[in-house]
Protein backbone atom coordinates (compact mmCIF):
# COMPACT_ATOMS: atom_id res chain seq x y z
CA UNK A 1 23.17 36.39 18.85
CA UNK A 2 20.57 33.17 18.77
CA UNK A 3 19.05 32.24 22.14
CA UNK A 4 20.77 28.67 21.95
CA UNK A 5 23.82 30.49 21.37
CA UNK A 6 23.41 32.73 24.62
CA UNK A 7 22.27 30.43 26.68
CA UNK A 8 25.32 27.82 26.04
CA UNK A 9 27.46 30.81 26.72
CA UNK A 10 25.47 31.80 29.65
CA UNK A 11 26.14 27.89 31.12
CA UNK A 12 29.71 27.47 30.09
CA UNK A 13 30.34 30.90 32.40
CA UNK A 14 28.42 29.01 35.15
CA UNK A 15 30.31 25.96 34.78
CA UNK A 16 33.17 27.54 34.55
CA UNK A 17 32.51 30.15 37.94
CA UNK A 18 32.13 26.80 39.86
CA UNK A 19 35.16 26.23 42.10
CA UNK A 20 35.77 22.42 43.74
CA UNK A 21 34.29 23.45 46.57
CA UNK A 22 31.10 24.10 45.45
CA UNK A 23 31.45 20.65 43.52
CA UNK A 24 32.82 19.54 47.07
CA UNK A 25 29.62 20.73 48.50
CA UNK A 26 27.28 19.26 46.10
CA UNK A 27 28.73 15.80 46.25
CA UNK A 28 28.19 15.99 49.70
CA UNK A 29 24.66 17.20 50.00
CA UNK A 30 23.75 14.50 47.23
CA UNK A 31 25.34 11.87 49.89
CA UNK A 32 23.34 13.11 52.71
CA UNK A 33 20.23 12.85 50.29
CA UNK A 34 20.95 8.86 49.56
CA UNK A 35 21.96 8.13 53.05
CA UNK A 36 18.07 9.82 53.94
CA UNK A 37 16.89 7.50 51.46
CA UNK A 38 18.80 4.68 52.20
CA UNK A 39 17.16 5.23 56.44
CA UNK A 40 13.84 5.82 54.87
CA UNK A 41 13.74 2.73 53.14
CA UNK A 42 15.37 0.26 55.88
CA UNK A 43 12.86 2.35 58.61
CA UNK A 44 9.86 1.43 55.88
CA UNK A 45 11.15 -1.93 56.14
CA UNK A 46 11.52 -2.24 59.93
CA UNK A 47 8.02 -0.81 60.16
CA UNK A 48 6.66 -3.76 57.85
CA UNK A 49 8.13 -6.52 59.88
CA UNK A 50 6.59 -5.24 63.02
CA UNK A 51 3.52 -4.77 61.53
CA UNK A 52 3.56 -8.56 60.64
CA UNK A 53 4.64 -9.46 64.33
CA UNK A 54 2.22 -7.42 65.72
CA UNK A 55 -0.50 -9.22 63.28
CA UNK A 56 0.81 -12.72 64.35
CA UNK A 57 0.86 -12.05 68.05
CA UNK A 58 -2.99 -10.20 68.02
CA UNK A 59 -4.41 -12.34 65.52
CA UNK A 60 -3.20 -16.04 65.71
CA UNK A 61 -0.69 -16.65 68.66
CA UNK A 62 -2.75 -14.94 71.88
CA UNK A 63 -5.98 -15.59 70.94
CA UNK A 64 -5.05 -19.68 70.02
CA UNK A 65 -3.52 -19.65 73.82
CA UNK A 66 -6.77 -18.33 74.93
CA UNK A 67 -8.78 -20.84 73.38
CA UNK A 68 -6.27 -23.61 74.83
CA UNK A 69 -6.94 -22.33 77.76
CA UNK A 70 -10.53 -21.88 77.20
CA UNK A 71 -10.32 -18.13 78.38
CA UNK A 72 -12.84 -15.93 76.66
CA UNK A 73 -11.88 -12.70 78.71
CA UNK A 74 -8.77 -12.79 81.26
CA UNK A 75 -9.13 -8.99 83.88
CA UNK A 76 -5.69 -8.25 85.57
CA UNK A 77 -5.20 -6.61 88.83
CA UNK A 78 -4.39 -3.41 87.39
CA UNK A 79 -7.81 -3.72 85.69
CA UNK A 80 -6.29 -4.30 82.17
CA UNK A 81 -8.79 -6.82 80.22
CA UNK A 82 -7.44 -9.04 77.31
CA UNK A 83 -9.81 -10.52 75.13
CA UNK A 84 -9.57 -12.08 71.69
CA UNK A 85 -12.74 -10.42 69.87
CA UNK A 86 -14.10 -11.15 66.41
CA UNK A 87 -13.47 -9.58 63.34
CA UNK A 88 -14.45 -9.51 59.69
CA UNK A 89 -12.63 -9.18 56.87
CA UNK A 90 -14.16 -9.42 53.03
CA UNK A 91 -13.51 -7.71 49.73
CA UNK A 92 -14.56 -8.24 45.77
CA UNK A 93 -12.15 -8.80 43.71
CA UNK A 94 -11.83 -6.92 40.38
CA UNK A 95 -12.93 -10.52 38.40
CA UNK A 96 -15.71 -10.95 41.14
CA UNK A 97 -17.40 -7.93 40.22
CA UNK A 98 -20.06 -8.76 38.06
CA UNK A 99 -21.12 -12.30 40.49
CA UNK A 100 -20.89 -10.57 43.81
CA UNK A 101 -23.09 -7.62 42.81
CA UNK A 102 -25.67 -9.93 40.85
CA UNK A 103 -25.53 -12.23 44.46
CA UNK A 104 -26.24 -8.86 46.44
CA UNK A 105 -29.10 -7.90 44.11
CA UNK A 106 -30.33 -11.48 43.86
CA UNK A 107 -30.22 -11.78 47.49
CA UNK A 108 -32.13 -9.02 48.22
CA UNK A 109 -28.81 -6.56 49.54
CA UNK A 110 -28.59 -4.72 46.15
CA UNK A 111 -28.90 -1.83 48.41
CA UNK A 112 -25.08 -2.18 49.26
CA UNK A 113 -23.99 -1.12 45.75
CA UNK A 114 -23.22 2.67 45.64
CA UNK A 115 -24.10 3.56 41.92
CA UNK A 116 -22.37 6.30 40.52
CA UNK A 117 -22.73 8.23 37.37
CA UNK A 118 -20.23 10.77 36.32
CA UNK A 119 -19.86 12.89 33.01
CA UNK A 120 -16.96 15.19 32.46
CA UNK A 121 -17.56 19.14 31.53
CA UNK A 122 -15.45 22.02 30.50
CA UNK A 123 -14.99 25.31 32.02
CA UNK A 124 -18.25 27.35 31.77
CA UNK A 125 -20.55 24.30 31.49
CA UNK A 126 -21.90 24.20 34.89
CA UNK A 127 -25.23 24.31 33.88
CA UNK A 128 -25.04 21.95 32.25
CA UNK A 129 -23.95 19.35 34.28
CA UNK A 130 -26.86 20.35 36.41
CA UNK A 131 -29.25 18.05 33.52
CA UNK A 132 -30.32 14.80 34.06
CA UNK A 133 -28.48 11.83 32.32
CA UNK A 134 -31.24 10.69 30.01
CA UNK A 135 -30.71 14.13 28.70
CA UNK A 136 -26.83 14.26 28.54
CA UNK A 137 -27.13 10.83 26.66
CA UNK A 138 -29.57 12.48 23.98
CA UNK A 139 -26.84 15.37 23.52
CA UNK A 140 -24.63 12.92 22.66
CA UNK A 141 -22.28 12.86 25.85
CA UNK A 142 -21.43 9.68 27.10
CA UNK A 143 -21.81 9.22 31.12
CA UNK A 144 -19.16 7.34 32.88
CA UNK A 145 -21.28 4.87 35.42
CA UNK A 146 -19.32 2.60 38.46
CA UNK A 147 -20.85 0.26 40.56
CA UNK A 148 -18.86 -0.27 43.74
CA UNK A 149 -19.30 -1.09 47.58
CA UNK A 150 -17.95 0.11 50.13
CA UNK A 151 -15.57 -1.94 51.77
CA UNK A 152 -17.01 -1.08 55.51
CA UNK A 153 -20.46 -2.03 54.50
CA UNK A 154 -19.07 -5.12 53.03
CA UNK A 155 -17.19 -5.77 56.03
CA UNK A 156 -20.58 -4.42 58.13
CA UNK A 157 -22.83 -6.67 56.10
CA UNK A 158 -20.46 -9.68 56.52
CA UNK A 159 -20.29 -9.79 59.88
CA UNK A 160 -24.41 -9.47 60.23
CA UNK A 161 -24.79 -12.23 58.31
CA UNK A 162 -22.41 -14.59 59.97
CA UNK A 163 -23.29 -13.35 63.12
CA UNK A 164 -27.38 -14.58 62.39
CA UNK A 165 -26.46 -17.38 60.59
CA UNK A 166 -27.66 -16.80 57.57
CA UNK A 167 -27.89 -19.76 55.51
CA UNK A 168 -27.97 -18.48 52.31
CA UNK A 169 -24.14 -16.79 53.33
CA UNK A 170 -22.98 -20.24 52.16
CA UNK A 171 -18.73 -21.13 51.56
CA UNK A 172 -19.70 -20.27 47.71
CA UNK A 173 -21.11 -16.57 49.20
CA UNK A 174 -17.80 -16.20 51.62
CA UNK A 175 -15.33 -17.55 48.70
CA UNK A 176 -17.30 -14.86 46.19
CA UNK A 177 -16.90 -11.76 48.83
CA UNK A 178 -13.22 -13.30 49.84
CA UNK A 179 -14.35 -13.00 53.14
CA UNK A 180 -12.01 -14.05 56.25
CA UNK A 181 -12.97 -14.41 59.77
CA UNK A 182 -10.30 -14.33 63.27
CA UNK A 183 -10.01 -13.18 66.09
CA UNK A 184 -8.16 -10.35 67.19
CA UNK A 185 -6.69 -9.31 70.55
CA UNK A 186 -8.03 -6.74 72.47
CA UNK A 187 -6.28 -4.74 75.34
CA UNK A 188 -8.10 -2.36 77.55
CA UNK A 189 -7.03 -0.41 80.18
């Protein structure tokens, strides 16, 4: 007897063992499984929307009544302090790559940009990934090389320049590094 042909006979006998109550039972474990999806997704959801009130509250609505108030830091009895403290936010976008690095290095920050240089090897070949590149390149392996920055010394290096007033951080240096600046609320206790 061919394997195809014992294993179809092997199934059928399985299919045919199975009694409505184990069909019964599956049904009902598979609705228990969408119904856990089905919370999973709508607690997702729920999660998302508070997120975004919680955003709008910390970052636009309290600290604009602050400000309309002209209240930098308000203490409460209990010793609670609410303030509405800077923050930085900047990133470079995929097609801002090549400017925002060559404004870093031009600028004199080119130390920002982690450079790294990877090459893929087989089992066995630790030794020789232990070589420098110049010689990987001459054995004819091609080095995969990515420039990137890290988005907290971005975010680090934003804020330092903004906060001395650089002038050369111009709008065309904020626009390139997508960089935003609020103010967030901060409660103590």
């Amino acid at each position: 007897m061919s394997i195809e042909a014992l294993f179809e006979k092997e199934s059928a006998r399985k299919v045919e063992s199975l009694e409505d109550k184990d069909l019964n039972m599956m049904s009902i474990l598979c609705e228990r499984l969408l119904k856990l999806q089905a919370q999973i997704g709508n607690a997702e959801d729920n999660l998302q929307k508070l997120k975004e009130q919680e955003k709008e509250l910390s970052q636009e609505v309290i600290p604009e009544h602050l400000a309309q108030l002209g209240i930098l830091d308000l203490k409460l009895v209990d010793g609670s302090r609410i303030s509405a403290e800077p923050f930085y936010s900047a990133r470079i976008s995929a097609e801002k790559v090549d400017a925002g690095h060559s404004w870093l290095r031009t600028k004199g920050h080119g130390d920002l940009i982690k450079n790294v240089v990877s090459v893929q090897f087989g089992q066995g070949e630790d030794d020789r990934a232990q070589e420098v590149i110049d010689v990987l390149k001459k054995e004819g392996l091609l080095p995969e090389q990515k420039e990137s920055v890290h988005p907290s010394s971005l975010k680090a290096f934003v804020r330092e320049q903004i906060e001395s007033n650089n002038q050369e951080f111009d709008s065309n240096a904020r626009e390139l590094f997508s960089v935003y600046v609020g103010k967030r609320t901060k409660i103590t206790k």
